[in-house]
C-alpha atoms as a PDB file:
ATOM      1  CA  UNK A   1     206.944 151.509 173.968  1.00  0.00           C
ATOM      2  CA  UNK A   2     203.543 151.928 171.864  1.00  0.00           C
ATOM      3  CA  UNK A   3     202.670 151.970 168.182  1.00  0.00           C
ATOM      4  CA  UNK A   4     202.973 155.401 167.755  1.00  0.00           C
ATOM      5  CA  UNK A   5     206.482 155.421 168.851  1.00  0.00           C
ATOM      6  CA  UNK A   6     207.861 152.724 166.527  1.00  0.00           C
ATOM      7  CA  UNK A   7     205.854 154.123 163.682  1.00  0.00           C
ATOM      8  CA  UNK A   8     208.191 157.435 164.215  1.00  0.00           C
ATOM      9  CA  UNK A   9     211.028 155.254 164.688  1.00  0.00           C
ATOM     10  CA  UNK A  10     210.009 153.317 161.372  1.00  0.00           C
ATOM     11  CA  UNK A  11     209.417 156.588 159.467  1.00  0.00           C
ATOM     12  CA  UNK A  12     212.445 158.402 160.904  1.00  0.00           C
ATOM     13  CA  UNK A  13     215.258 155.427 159.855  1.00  0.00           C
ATOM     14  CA  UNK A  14     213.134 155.599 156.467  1.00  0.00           C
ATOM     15  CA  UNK A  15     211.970 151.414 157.184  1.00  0.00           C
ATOM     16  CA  UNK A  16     208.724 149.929 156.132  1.00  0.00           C
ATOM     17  CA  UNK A  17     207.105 148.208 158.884  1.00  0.00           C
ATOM     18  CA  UNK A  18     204.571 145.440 158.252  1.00  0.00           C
ATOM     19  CA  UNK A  19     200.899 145.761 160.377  1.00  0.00           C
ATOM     20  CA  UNK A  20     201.729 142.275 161.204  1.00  0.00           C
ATOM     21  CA  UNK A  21     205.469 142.492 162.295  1.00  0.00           C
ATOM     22  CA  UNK A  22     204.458 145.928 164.327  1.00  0.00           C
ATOM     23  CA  UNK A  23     203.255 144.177 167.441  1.00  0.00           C
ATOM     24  CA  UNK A  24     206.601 141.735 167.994  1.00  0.00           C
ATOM     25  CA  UNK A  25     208.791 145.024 167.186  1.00  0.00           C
ATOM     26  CA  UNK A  26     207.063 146.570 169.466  1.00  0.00           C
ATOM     27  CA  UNK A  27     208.143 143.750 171.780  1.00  0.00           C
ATOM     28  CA  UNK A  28     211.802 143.746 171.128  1.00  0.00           C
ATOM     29  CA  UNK A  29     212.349 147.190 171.286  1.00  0.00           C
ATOM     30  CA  UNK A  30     210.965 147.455 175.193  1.00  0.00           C
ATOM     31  CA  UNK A  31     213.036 144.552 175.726  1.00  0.00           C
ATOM     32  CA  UNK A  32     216.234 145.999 174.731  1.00  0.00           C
ATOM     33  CA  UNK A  33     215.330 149.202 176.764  1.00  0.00           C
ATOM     34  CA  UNK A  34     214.856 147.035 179.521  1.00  0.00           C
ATOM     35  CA  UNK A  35     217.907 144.961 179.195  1.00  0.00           C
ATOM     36  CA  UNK A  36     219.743 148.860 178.852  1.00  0.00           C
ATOM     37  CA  UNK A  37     218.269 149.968 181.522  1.00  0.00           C
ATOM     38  CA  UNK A  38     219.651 147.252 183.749  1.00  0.00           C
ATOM     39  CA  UNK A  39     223.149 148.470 183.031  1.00  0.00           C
ATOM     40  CA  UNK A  40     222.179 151.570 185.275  1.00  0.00           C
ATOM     41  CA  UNK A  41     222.135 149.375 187.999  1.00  0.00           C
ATOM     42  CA  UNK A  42     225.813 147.867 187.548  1.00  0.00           C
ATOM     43  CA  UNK A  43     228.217 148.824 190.184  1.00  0.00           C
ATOM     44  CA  UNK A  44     231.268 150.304 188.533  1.00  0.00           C
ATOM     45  CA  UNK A  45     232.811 152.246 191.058  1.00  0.00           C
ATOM     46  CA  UNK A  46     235.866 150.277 191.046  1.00  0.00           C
ATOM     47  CA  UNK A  47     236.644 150.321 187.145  1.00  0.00           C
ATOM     48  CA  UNK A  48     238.593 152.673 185.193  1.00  0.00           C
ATOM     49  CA  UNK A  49     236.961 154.059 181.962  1.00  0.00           C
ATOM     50  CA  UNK A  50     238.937 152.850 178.900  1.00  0.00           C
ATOM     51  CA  UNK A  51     239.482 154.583 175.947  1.00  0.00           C
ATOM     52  CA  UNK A  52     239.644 151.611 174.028  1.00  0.00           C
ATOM     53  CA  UNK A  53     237.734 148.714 175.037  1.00  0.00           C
ATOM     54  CA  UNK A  54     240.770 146.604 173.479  1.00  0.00           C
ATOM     55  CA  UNK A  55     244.143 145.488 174.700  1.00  0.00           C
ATOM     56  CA  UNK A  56     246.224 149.026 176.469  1.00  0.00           C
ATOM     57  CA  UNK A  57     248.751 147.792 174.779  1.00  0.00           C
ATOM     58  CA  UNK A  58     249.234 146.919 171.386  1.00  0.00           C
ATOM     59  CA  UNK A  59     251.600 143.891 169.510  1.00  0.00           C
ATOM     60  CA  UNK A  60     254.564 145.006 167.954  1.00  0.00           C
ATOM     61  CA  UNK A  61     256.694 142.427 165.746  1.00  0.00           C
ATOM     62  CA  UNK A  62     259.938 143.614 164.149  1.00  0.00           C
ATOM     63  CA  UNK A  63     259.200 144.133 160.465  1.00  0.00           C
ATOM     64  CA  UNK A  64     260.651 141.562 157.946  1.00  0.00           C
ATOM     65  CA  UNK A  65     260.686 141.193 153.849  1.00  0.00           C
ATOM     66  CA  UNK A  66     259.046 137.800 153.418  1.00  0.00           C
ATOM     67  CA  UNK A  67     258.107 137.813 149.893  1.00  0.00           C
ATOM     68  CA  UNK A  68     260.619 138.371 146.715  1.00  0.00           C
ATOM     69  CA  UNK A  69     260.200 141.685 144.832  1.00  0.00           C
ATOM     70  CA  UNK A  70     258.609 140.925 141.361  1.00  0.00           C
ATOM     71  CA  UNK A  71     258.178 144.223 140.184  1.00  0.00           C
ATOM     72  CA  UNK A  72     260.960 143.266 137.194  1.00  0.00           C
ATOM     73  CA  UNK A  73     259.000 139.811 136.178  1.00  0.00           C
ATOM     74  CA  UNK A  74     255.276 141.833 136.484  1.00  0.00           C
ATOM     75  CA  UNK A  75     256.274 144.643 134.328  1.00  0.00           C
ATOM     76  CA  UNK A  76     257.898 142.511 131.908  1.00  0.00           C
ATOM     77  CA  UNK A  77     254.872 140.372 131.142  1.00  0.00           C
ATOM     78  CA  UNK A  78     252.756 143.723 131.549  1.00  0.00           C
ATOM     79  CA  UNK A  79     251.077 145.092 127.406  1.00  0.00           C
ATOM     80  CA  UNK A  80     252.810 148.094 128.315  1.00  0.00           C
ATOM     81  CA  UNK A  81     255.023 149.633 130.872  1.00  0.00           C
ATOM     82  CA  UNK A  82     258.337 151.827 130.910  1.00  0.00           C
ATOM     83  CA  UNK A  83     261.133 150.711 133.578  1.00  0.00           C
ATOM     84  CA  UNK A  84     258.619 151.497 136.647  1.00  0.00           C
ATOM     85  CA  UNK A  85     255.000 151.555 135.619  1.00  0.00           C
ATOM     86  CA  UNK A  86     252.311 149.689 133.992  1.00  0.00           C
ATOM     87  CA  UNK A  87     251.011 152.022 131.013  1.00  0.00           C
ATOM     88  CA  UNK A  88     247.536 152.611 130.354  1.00  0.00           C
ATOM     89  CA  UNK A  89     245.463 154.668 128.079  1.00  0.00           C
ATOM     90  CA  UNK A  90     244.631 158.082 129.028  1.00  0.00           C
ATOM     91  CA  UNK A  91     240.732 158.257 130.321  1.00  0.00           C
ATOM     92  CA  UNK A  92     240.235 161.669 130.881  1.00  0.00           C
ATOM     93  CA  UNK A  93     241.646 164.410 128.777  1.00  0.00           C
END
């Protein structure tokens, strides 16, 4: 990785790089290619790909009402509603 390099990175991703910052980017950047680059050299002959990296299989719960309907009580204390829906001004005409 040189300074040319993460000056087109910098200018590409549309980020500002200090002069004095430039040098320890510089840094990081070859040693995340590096630490990449090591994954080439895992063995994974013996795993199967996923297509999630998350459980195969997910939770299921059976679906219950645990909270009381207060449609009635909101609409009642509501500046304006009909027998369904809070009522509000018309924005756009």
């Amino acid at each position: 990785m040189d300074k040319k390099t993460v000056t087109t990175i910098s200018y590409l991703s549309r980020l500002k790089i200090d002069a004095e910052k430039e040098e320890k980017i510089t840094n990081d950047l070859e040693s995340i290619i590096e630490f990449v680059d090591k994954l080439n050299d895992v063995d994974t002959s013996d795993i199967e790909p996923l297509t999630n990296p998350l459980e195969k299989t997910a939770k299921t719960r059976d679906d219950q009402v645990t909270s009381k309907n207060l449609k009635k009580e909101l609409l009642e204390i509501a500046p304006s509603s009909n027998e369904d829906y809070f009522l509000v001004p018309r924005v756009v005409e």
